[in-house]
N, C-alpha and C. Protein backbone atom coordinates (compact mmCIF):
# COMPACT_ATOMS: atom_id res chain seq x y z
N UNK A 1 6.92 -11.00 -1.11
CA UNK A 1 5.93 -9.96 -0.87
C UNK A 1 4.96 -10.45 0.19
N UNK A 2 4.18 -9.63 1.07
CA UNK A 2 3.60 -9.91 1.72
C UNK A 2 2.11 -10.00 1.40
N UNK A 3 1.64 -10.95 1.15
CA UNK A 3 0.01 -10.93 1.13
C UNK A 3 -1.22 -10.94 2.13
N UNK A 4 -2.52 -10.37 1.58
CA UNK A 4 -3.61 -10.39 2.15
C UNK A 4 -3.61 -12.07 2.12
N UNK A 5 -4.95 -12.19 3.51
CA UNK A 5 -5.61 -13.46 3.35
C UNK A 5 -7.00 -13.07 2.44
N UNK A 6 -6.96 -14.30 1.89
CA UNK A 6 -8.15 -14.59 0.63
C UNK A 6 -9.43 -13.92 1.53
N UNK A 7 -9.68 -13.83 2.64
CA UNK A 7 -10.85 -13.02 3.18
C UNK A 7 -10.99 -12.31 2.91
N UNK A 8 -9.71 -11.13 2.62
CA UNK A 8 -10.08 -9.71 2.48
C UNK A 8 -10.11 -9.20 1.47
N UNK A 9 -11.55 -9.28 0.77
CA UNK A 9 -11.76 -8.70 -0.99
C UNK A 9 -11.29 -7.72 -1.00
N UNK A 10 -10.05 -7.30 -2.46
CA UNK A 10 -9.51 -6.11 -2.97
C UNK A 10 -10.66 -4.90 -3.46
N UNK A 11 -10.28 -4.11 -3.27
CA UNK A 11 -11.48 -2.75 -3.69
C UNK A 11 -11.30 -2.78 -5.24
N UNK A 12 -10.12 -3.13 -5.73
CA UNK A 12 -10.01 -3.04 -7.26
C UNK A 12 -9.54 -4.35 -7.72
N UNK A 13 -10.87 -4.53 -9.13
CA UNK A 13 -10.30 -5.83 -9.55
C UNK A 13 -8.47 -5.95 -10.10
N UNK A 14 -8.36 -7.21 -9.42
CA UNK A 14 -6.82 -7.31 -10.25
C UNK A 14 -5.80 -6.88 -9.60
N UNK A 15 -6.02 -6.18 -8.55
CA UNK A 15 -4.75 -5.54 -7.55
C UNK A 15 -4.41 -7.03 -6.93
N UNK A 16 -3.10 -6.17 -6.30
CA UNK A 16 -2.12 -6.90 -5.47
C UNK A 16 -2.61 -6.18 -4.08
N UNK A 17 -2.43 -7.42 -3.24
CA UNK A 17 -2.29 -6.70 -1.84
C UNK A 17 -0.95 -6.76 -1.00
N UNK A 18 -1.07 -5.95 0.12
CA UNK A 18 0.11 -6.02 0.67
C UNK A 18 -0.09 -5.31 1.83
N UNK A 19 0.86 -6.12 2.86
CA UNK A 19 0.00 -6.18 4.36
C UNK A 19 1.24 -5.65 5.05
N UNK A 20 1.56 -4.49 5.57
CA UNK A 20 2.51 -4.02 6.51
C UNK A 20 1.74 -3.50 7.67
N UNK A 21 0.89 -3.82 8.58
CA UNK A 21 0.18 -3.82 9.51
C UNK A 21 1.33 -3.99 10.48
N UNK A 22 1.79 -3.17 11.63
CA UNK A 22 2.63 -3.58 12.38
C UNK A 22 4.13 -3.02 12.24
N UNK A 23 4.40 -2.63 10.80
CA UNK A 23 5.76 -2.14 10.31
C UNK A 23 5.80 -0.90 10.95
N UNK A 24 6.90 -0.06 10.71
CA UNK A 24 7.18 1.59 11.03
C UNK A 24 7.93 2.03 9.95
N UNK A 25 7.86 3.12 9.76
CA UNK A 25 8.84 4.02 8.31
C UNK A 25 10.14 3.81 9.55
N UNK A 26 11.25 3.70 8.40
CA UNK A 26 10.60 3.68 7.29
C UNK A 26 10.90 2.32 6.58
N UNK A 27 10.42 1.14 7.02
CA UNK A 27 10.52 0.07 6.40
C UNK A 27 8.60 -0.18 5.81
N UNK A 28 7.55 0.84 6.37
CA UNK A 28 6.83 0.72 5.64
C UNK A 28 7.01 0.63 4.23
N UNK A 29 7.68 1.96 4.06
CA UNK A 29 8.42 2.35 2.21
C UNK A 29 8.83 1.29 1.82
N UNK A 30 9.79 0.73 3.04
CA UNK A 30 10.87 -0.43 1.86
C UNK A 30 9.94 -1.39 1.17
N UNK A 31 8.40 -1.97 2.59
CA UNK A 31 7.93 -3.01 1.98
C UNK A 31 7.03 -2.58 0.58
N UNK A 32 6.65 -1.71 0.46
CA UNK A 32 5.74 -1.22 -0.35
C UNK A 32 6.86 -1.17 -1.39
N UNK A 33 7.89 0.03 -1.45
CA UNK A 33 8.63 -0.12 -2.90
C UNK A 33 9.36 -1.78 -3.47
N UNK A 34 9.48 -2.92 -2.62
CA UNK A 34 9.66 -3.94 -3.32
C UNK A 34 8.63 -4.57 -3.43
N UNK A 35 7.34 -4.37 -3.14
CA UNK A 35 5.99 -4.51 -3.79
C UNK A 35 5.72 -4.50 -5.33
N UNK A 36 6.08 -2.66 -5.63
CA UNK A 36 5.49 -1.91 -6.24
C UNK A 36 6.82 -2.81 -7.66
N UNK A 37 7.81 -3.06 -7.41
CA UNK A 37 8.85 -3.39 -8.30
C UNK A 37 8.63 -4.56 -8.61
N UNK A 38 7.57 -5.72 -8.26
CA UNK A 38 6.72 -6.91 -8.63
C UNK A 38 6.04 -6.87 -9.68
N UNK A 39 5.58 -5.41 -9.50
CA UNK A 39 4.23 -5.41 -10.27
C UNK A 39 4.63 -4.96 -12.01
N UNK A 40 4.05 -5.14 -12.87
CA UNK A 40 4.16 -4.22 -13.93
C UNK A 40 3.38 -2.87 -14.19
N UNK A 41 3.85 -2.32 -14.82
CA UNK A 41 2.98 -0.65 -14.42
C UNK A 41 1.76 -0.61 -15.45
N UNK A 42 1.19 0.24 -14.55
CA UNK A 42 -0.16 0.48 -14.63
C UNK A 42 -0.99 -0.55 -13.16
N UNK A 43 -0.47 -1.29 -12.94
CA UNK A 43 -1.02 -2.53 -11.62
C UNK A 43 -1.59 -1.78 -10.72
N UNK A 44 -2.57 -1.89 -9.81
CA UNK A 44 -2.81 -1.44 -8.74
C UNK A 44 -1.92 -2.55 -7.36
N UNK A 45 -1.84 -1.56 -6.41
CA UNK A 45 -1.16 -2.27 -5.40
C UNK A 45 -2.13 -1.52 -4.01
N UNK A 46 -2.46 -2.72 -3.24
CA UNK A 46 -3.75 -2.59 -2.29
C UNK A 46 -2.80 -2.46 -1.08
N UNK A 47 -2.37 -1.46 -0.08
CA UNK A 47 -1.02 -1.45 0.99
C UNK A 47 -2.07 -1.38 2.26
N UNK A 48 -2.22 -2.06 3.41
CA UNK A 48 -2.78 -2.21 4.42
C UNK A 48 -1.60 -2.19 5.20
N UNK A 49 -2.23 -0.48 6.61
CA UNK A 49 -1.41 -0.56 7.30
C UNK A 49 -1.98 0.38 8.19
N UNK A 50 -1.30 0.75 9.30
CA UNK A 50 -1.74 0.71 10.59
C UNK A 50 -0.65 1.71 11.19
N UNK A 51 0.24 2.74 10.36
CA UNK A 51 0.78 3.33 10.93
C UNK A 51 1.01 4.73 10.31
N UNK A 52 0.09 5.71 10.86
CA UNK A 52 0.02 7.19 10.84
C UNK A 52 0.87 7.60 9.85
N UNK A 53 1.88 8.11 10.08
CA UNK A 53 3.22 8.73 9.23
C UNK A 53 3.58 8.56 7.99
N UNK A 54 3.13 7.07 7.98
CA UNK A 54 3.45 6.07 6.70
C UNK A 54 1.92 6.61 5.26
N UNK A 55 1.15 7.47 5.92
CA UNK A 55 0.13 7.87 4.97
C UNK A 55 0.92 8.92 4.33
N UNK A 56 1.78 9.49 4.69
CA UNK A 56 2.36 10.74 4.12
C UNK A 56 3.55 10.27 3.32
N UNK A 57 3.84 9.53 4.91
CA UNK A 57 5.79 8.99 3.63
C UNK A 57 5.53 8.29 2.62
N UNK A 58 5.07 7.41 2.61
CA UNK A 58 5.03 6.88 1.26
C UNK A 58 4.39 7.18 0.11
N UNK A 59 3.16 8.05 0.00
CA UNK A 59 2.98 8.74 -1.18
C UNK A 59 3.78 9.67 -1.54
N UNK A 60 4.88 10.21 -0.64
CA UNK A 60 5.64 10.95 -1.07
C UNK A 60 7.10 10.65 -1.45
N UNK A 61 7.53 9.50 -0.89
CA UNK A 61 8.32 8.60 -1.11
C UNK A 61 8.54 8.26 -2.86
N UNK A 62 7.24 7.64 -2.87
CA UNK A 62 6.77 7.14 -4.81
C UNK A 62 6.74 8.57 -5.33
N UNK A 63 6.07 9.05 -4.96
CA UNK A 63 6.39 10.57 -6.01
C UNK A 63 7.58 10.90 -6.12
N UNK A 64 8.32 11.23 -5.03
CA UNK A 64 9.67 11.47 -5.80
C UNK A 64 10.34 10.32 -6.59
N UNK A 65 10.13 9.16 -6.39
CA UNK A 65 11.40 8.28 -7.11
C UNK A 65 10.49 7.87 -7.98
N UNK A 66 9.11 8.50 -8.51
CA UNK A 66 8.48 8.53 -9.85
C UNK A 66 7.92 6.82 -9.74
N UNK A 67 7.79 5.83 -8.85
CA UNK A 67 7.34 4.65 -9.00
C UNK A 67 5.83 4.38 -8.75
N UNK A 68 5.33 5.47 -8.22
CA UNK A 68 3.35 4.95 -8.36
C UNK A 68 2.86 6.20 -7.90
N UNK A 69 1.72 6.20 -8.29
CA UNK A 69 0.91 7.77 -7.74
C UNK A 69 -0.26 6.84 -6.85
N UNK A 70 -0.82 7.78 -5.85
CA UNK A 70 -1.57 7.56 -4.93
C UNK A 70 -2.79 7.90 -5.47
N UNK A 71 -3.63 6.74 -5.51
CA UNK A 71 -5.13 6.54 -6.11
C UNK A 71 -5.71 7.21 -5.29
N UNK A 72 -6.38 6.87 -3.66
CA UNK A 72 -6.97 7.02 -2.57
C UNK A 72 -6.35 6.50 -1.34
N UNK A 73 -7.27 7.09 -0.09
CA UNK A 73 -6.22 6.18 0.84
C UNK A 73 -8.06 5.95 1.56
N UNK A 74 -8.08 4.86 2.01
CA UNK A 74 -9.54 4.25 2.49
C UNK A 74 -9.07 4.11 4.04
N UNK A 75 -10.09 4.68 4.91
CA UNK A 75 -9.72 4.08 6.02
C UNK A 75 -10.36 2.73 6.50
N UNK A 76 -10.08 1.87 7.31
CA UNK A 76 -10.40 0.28 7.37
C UNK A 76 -11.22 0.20 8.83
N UNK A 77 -12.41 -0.47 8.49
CA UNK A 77 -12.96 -0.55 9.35
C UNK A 77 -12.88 -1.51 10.54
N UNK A 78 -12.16 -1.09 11.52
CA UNK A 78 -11.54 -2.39 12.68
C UNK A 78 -11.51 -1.69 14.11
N UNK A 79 -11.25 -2.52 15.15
CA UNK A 79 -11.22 -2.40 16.52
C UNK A 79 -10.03 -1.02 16.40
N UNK A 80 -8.97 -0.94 16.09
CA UNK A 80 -8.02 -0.20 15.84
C UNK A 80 -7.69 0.63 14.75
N UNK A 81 -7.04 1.88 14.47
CA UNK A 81 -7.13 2.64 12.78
C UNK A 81 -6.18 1.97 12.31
N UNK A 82 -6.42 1.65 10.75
CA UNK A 82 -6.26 1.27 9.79
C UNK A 82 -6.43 1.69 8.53
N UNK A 83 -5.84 1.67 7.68
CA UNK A 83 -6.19 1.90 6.29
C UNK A 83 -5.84 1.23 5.50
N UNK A 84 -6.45 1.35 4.34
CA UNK A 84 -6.13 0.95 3.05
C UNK A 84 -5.75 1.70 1.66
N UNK A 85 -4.30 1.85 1.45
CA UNK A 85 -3.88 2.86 0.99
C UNK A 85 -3.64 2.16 -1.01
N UNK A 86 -4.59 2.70 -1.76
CA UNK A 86 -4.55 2.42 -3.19
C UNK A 86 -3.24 3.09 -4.32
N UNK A 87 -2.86 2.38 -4.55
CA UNK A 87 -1.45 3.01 -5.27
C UNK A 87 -1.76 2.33 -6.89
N UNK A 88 -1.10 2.95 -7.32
CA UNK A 88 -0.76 2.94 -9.33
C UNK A 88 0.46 3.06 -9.31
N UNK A 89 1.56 2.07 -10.24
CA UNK A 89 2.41 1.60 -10.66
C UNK A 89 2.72 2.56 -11.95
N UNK A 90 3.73 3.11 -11.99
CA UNK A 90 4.01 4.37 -12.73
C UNK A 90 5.25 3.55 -14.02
């Protein structure tokens, strides 16, 4: 799995992070669903990323194959857009 560096405090205690900054759908999905299959459910999973499309596909992605619902999606404050997309482990 891909991790945050220890710099970047999680918004929710106890989450996982996970850094696809740079990826494209749809291997955003892939990295996120072998994320989300780490975790045990109920987990939060913290997905940082940097690519438009991937705000849609992948909450819709997990909804259909029933593996996490979409908490919020935060946008990240940087030179470039970013976000920080909050997921629940179903």
């Amino acid at each position: 799995m891909l991790v945050m560096s220890s710099t970047n405090k999680p918004y929710y205690k106890n989450s996982s992070q996970l850094d696809i900054r740079g990826k494209v759908c749809p291997l955003t999905f892939v990295y996120t669903k072998l994320a989300l299959e780490e975790l045990e459910k109920g987990k939060i999973l913290e997905v940082h990323l940097d690519f438009p499309a991937a705000l849609k596909n992948i909450p819709e992605s997990c909804k259909r194959q029933n593996i996490a619902e979409l908490l919020e999606i935060k946008e990240h404050l940087s030179d470039k857009q970013e976000w920080i997309m909050i997921l629940k482990k179903l």
